[in-house]
C-alpha atoms as a PDB file:
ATOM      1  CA  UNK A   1       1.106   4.181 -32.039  1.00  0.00           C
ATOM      2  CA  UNK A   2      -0.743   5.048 -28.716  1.00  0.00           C
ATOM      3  CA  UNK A   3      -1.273   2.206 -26.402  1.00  0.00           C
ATOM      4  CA  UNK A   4      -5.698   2.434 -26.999  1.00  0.00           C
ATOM      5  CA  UNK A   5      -4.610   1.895 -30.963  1.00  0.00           C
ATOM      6  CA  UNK A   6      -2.378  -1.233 -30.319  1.00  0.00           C
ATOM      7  CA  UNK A   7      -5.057  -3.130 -28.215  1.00  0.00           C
ATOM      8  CA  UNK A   8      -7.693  -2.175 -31.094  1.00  0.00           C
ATOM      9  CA  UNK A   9      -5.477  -3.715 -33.447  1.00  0.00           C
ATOM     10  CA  UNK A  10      -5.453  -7.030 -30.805  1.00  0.00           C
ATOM     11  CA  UNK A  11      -8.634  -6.567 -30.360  1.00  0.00           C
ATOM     12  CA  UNK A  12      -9.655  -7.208 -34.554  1.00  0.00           C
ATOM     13  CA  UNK A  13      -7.133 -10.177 -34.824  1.00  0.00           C
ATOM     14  CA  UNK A  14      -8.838 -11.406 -31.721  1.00  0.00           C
ATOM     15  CA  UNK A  15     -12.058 -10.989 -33.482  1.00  0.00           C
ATOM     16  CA  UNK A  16     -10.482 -12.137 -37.092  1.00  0.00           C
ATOM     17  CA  UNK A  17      -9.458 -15.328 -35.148  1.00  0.00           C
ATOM     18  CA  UNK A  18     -13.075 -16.280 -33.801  1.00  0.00           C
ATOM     19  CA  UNK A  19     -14.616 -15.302 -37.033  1.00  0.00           C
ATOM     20  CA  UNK A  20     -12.129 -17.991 -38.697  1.00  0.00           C
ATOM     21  CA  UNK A  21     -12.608 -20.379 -36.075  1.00  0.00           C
ATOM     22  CA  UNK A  22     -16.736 -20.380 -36.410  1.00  0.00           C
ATOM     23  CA  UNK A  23     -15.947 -20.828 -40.777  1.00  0.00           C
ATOM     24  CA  UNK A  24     -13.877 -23.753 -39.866  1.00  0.00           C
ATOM     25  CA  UNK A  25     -16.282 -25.055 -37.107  1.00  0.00           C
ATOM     26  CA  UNK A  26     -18.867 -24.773 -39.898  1.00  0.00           C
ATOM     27  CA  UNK A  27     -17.128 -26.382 -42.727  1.00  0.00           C
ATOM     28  CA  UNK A  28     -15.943 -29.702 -41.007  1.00  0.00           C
ATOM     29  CA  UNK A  29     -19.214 -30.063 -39.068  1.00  0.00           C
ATOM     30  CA  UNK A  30     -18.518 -33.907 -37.108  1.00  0.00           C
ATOM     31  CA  UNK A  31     -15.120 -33.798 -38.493  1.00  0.00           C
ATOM     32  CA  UNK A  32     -13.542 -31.576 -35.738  1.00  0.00           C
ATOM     33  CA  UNK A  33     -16.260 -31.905 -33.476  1.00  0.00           C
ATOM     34  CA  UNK A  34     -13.825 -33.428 -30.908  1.00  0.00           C
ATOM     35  CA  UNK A  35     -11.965 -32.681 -28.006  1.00  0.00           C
ATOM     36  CA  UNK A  36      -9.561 -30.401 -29.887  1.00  0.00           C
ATOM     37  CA  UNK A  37     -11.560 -28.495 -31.688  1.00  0.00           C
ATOM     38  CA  UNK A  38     -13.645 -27.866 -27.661  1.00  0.00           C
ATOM     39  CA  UNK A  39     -10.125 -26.525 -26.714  1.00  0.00           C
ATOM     40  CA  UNK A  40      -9.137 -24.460 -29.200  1.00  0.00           C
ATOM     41  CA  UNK A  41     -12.708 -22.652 -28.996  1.00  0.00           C
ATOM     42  CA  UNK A  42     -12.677 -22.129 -25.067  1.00  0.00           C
ATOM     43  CA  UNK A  43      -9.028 -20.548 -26.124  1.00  0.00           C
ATOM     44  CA  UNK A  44     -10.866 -18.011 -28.361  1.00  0.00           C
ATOM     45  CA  UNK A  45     -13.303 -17.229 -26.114  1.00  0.00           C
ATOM     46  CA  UNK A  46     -10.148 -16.810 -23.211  1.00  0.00           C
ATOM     47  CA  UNK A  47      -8.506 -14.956 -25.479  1.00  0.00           C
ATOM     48  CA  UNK A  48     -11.191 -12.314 -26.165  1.00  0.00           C
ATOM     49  CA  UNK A  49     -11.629 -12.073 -22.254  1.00  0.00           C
ATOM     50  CA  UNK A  50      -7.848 -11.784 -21.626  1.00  0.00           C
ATOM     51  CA  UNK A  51      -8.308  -8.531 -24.149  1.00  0.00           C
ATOM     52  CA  UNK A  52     -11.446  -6.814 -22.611  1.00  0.00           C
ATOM     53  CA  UNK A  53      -9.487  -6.936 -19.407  1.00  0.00           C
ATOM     54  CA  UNK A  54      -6.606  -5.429 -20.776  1.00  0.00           C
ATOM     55  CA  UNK A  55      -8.556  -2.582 -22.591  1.00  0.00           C
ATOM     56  CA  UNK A  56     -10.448  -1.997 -18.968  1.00  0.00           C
ATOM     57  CA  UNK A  57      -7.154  -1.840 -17.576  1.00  0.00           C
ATOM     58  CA  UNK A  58      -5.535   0.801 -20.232  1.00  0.00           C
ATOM     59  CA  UNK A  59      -8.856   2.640 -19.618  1.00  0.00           C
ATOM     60  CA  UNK A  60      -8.546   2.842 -16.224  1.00  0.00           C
ATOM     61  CA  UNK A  61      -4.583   3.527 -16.020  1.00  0.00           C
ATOM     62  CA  UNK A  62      -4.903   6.292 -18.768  1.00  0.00           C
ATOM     63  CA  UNK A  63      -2.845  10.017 -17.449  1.00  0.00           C
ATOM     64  CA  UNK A  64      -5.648  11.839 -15.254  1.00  0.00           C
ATOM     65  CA  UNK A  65      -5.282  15.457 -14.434  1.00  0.00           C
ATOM     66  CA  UNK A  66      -2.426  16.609 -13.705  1.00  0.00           C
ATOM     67  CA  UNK A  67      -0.836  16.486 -10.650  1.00  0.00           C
ATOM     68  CA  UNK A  68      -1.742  19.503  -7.974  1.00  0.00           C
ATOM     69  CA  UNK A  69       1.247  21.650  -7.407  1.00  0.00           C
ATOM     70  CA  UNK A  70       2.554  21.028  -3.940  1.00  0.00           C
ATOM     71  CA  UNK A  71       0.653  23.182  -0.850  1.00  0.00           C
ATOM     72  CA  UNK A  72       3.332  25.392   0.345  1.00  0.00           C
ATOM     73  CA  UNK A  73       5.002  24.695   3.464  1.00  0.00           C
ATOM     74  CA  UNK A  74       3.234  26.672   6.557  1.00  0.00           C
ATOM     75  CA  UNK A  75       5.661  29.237   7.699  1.00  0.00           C
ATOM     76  CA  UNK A  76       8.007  28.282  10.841  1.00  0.00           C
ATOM     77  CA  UNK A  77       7.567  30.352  14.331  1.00  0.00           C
ATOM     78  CA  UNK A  78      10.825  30.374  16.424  1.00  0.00           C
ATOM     79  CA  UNK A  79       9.781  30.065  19.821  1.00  0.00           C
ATOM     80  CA  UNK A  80      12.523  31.733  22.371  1.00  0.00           C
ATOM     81  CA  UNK A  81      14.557  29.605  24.725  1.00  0.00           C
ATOM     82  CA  UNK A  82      14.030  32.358  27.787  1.00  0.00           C
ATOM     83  CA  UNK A  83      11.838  31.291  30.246  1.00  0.00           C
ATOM     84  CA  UNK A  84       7.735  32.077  30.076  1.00  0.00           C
ATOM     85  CA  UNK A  85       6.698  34.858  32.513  1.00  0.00           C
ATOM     86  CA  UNK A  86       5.303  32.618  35.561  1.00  0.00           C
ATOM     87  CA  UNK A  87       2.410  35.170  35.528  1.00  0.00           C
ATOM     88  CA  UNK A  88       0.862  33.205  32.829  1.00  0.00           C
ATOM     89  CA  UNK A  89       0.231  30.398  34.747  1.00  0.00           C
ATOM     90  CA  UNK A  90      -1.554  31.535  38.097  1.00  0.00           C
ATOM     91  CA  UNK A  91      -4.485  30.055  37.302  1.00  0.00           C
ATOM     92  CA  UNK A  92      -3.541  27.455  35.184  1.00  0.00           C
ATOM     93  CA  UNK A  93      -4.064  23.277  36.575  1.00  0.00           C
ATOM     94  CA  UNK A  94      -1.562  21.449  37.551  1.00  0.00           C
ATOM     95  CA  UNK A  95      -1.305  17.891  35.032  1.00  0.00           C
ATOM     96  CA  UNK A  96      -4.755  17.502  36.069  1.00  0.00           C
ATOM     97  CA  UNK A  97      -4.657  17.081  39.544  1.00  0.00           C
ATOM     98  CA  UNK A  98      -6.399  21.070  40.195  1.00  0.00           C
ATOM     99  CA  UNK A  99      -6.113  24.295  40.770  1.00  0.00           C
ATOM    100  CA  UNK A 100      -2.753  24.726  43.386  1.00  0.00           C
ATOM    101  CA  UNK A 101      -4.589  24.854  46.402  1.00  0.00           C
ATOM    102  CA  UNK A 102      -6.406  21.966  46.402  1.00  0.00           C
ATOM    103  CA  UNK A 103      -5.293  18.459  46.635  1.00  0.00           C
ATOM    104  CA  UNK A 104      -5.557  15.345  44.383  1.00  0.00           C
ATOM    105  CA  UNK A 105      -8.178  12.667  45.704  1.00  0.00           C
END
């Protein structure tokens, strides 16, 4: 039995339980009138809240789409240990302090 069919059946003995509850309310009129009687319909109505909730949970939780495979991993570049041609940076700044013939302020 799927989770949606089990909280459906709570769901009617929930209900089944109020209905009851309202016949008996009924039937003894003053008789239960009392305190108790107060108590055991606020548990009803807690009861039927308790259940919504955990129907708007199930809803909520049920299996989305399925998962997207995983992106592939970006090839890796092997960058050489040799030194960089020192050609490359002639004209290149220095940290930020200018171009090599000028001085920092």
């Amino acid at each position: 039995m799927a989770l949606q069919d089990d909280l459906t059946a709570i769901q009617c003995c929930v209900d089944d339980l109020v209905r009851t509850v309202d016949r008996v309310e009924q039937r003894a009129g003053a008789e239960l009138a009392g305190v108790d009687f107060r108590r055991v319909r606020m548990d009803t109505d807690h009861l039927r809240e308790s259940v919504a909730l955990l129907r708007a949970t199930a809803a909520s939780a049920a299996p989305q789409d399925p998962p997207a495979p995983p992106k592939p991993r970006p090839e890796l570049v092997t960058i050489p240990d040799t030194p960089y041609d020192a050609s490359l940076w002639t004209d290149s700044d220095d940290e930020g302090l200018g171009a090599r013939d000028r001085r920092a302020p």
